[in-house]
Protein backbone atom coordinates (compact mmCIF):
# COMPACT_ATOMS: atom_id res chain seq x y z
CA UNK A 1 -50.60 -71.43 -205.87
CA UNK A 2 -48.58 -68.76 -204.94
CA UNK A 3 -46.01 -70.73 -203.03
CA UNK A 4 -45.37 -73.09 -205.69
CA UNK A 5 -45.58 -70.88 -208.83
CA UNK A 6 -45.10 -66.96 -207.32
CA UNK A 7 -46.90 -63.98 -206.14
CA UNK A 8 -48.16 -63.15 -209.76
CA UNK A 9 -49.44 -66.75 -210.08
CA UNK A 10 -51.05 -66.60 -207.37
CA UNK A 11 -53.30 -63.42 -208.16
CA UNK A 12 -53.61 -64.42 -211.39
CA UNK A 13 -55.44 -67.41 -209.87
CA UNK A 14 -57.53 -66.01 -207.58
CA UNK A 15 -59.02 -62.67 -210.04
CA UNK A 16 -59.49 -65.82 -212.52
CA UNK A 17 -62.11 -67.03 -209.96
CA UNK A 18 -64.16 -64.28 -210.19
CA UNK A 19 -65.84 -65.88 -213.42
CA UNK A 20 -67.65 -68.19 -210.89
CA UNK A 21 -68.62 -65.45 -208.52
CA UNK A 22 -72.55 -65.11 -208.93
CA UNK A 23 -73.44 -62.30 -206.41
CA UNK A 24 -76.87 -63.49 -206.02
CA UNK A 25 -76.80 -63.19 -202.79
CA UNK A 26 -74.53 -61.86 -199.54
CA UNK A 27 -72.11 -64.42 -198.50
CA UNK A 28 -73.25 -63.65 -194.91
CA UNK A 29 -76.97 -64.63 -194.81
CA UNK A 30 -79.80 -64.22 -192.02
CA UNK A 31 -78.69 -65.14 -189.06
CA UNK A 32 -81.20 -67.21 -186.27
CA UNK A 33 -83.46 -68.45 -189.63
CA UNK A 34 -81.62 -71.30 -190.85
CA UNK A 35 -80.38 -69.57 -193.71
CA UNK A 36 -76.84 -70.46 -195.68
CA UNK A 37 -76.36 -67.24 -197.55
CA UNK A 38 -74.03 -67.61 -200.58
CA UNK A 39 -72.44 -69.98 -202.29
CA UNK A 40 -70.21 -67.07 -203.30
CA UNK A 41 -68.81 -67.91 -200.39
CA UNK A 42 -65.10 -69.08 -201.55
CA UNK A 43 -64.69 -67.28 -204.70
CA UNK A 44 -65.87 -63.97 -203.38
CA UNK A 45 -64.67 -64.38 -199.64
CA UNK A 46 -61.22 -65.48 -201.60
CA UNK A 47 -61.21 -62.13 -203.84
CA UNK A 48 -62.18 -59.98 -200.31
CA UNK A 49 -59.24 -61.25 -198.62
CA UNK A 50 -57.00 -60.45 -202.03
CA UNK A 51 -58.26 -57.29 -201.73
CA UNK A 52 -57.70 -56.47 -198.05
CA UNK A 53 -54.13 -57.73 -198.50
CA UNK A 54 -53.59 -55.23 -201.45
CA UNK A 55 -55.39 -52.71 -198.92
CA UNK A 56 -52.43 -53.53 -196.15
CA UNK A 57 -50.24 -53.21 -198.82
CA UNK A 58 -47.56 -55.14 -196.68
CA UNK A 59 -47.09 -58.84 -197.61
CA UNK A 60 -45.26 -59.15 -194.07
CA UNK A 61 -47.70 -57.77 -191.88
CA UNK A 62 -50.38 -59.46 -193.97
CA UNK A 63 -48.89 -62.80 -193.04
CA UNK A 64 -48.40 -61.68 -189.55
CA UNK A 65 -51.92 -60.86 -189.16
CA UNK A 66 -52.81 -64.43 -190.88
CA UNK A 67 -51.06 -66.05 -188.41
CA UNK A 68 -52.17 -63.91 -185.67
CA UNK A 69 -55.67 -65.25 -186.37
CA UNK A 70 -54.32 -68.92 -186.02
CA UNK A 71 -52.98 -67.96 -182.51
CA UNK A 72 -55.55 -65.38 -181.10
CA UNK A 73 -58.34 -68.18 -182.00
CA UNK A 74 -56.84 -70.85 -181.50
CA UNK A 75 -59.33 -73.85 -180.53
CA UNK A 76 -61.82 -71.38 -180.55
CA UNK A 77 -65.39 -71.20 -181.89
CA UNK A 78 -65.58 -67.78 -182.93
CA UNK A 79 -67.87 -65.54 -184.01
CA UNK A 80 -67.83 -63.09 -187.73
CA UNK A 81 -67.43 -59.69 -185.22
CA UNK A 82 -64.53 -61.55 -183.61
CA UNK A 83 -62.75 -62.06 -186.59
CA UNK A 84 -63.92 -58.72 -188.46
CA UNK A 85 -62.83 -56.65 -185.40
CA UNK A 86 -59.27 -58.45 -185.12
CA UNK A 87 -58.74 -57.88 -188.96
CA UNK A 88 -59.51 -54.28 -188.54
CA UNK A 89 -57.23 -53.55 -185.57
CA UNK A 90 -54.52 -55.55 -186.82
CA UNK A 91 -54.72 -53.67 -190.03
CA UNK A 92 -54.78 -50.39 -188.29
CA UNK A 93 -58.10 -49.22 -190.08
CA UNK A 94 -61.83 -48.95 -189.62
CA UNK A 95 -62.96 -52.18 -192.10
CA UNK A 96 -66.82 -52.09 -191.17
CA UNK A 97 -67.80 -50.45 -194.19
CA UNK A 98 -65.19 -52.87 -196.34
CA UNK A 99 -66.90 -56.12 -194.63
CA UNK A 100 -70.50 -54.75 -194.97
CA UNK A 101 -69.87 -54.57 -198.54
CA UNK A 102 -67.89 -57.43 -199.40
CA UNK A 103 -70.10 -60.11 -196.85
CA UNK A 104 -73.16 -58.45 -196.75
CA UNK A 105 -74.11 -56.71 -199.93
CA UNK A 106 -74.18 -58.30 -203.40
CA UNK A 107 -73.10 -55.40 -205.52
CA UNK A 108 -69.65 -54.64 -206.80
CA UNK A 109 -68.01 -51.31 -205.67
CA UNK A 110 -67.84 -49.17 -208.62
CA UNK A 111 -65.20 -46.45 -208.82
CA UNK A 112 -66.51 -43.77 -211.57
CA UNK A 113 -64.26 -40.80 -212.75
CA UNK A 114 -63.68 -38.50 -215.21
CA UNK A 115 -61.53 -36.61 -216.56
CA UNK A 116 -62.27 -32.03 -216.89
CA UNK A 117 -59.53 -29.50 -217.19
CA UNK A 118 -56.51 -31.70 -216.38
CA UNK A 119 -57.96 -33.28 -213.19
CA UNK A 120 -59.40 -36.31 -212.25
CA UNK A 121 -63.05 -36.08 -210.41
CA UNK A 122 -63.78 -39.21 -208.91
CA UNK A 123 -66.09 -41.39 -206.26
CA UNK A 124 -67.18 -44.42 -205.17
CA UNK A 125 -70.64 -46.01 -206.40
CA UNK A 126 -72.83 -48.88 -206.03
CA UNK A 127 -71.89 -49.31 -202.24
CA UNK A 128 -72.71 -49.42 -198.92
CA UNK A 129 -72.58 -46.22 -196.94
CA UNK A 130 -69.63 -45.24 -195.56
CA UNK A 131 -67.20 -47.21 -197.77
CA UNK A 132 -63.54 -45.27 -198.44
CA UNK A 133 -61.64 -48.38 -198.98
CA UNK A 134 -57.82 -47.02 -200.98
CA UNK A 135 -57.58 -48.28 -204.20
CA UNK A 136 -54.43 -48.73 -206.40
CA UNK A 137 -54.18 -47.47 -210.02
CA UNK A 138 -51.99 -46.39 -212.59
CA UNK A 139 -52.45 -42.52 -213.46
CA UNK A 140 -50.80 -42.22 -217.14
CA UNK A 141 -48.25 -45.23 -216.90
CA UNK A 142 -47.56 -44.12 -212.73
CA UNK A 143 -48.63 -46.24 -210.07
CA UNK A 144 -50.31 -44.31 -206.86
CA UNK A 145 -53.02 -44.58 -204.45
CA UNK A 146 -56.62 -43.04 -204.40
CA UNK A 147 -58.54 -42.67 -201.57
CA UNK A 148 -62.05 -42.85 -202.79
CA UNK A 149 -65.54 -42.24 -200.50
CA UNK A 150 -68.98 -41.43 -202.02
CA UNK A 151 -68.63 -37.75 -202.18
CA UNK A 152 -66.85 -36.76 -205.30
CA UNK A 153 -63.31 -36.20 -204.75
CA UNK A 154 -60.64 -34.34 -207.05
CA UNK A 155 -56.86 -35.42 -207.75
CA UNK A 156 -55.46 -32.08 -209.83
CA UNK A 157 -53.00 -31.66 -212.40
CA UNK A 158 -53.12 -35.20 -213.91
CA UNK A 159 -51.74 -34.22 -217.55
CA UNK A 160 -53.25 -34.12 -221.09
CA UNK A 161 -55.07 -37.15 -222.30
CA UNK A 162 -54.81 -38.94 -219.18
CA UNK A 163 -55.32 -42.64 -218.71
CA UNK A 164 -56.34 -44.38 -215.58
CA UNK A 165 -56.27 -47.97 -214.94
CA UNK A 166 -56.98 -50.00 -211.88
CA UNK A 167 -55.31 -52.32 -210.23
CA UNK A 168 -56.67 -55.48 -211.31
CA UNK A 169 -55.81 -56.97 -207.80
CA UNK A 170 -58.78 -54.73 -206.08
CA UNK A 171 -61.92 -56.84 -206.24
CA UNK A 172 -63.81 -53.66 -207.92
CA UNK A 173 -65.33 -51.91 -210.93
CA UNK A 174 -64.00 -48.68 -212.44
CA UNK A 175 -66.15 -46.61 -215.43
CA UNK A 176 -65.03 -43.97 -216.83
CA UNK A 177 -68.24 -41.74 -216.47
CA UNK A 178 -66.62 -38.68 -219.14
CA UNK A 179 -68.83 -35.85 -219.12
């Protein structure tokens, strides 16, 4: 999609998939028991990919590191660690806590804020332990980074009547938990 009709095309496409995603179960299922897991497997797998690229946050490496898997593995039968491991050094980041909640966890990572005295107090929910994954938003019409975890965190001085939006690219919830 994208190389036909365009980056925004493209994302457009594959958020529109999330419709079909039913999170009933983890796309990875029980391993040694004959078990399938998913059938979340495409849609979701295809929205945790469109996340980690917004995560890299560098089409070029992205498609480096795409490629790199090609070559690496190449004729290969290889195993989930392999790949998870490869992603996560190629990336330059620690992704165990992304892939445990993305592959083997059915729940939606939740970012909930709010807003007191100017600042923005916010964490990450309904997640696996350990999971910090950066997310992209726009603070009052400005586009920055956050860098979530579960512990409450605090971003000062965001302005009057503030407004937060995420990135719709980040295959996550936000709620705005105002106290």
């Amino acid at each position: 999609m994208e190389y036909y009709y365009g980056k925004k095309a493209g994302s457009e496409y594959i958020i529109g998939t999330r419709k079909g995603i039913a999170n009933d179960f983890p796309i990875i299922g029980k391993y040694d028991v004959n078990d399938k897991g998913s059938t979340d497997m495409y849609p979701k797998g295809g929205n945790m990919l469109h996340t980690l690229r917004q995560i890299v946050n560098d089409d070029k490496k992205w498609r480096s590191i795409l490629r790199g898997l090609n070559s690496t593995f190449y004729h290969q039968t290889v195993t989930t660690t392999q790949i998870e491991d490869y992603l996560s050094e190629q990336a330059g980041m620690d992704l165990n806590p992304f892939f445990n909640q993305y592959l083997r966890d059915t729940r939606i990572p939740k970012l909930e804020y709010y807003f007191e005295n100017n600042n923005l107090i916010y964490h990450w929910t309904n997640c696996v332990s350990g999971f910090n994954i950066p997310v992209k938003i726009s603070l009052n019409g400005v586009e920055k980074w956050l860098k979530p975890e579960t512990d409450w965190k605090t971003e000062v001085n965001v302005g009057i009547n503030p407004k937060l939006m995420i990135d719709s690219n980040f295959y996550v919830l936000g709620i705005n938990i105002a106290k």
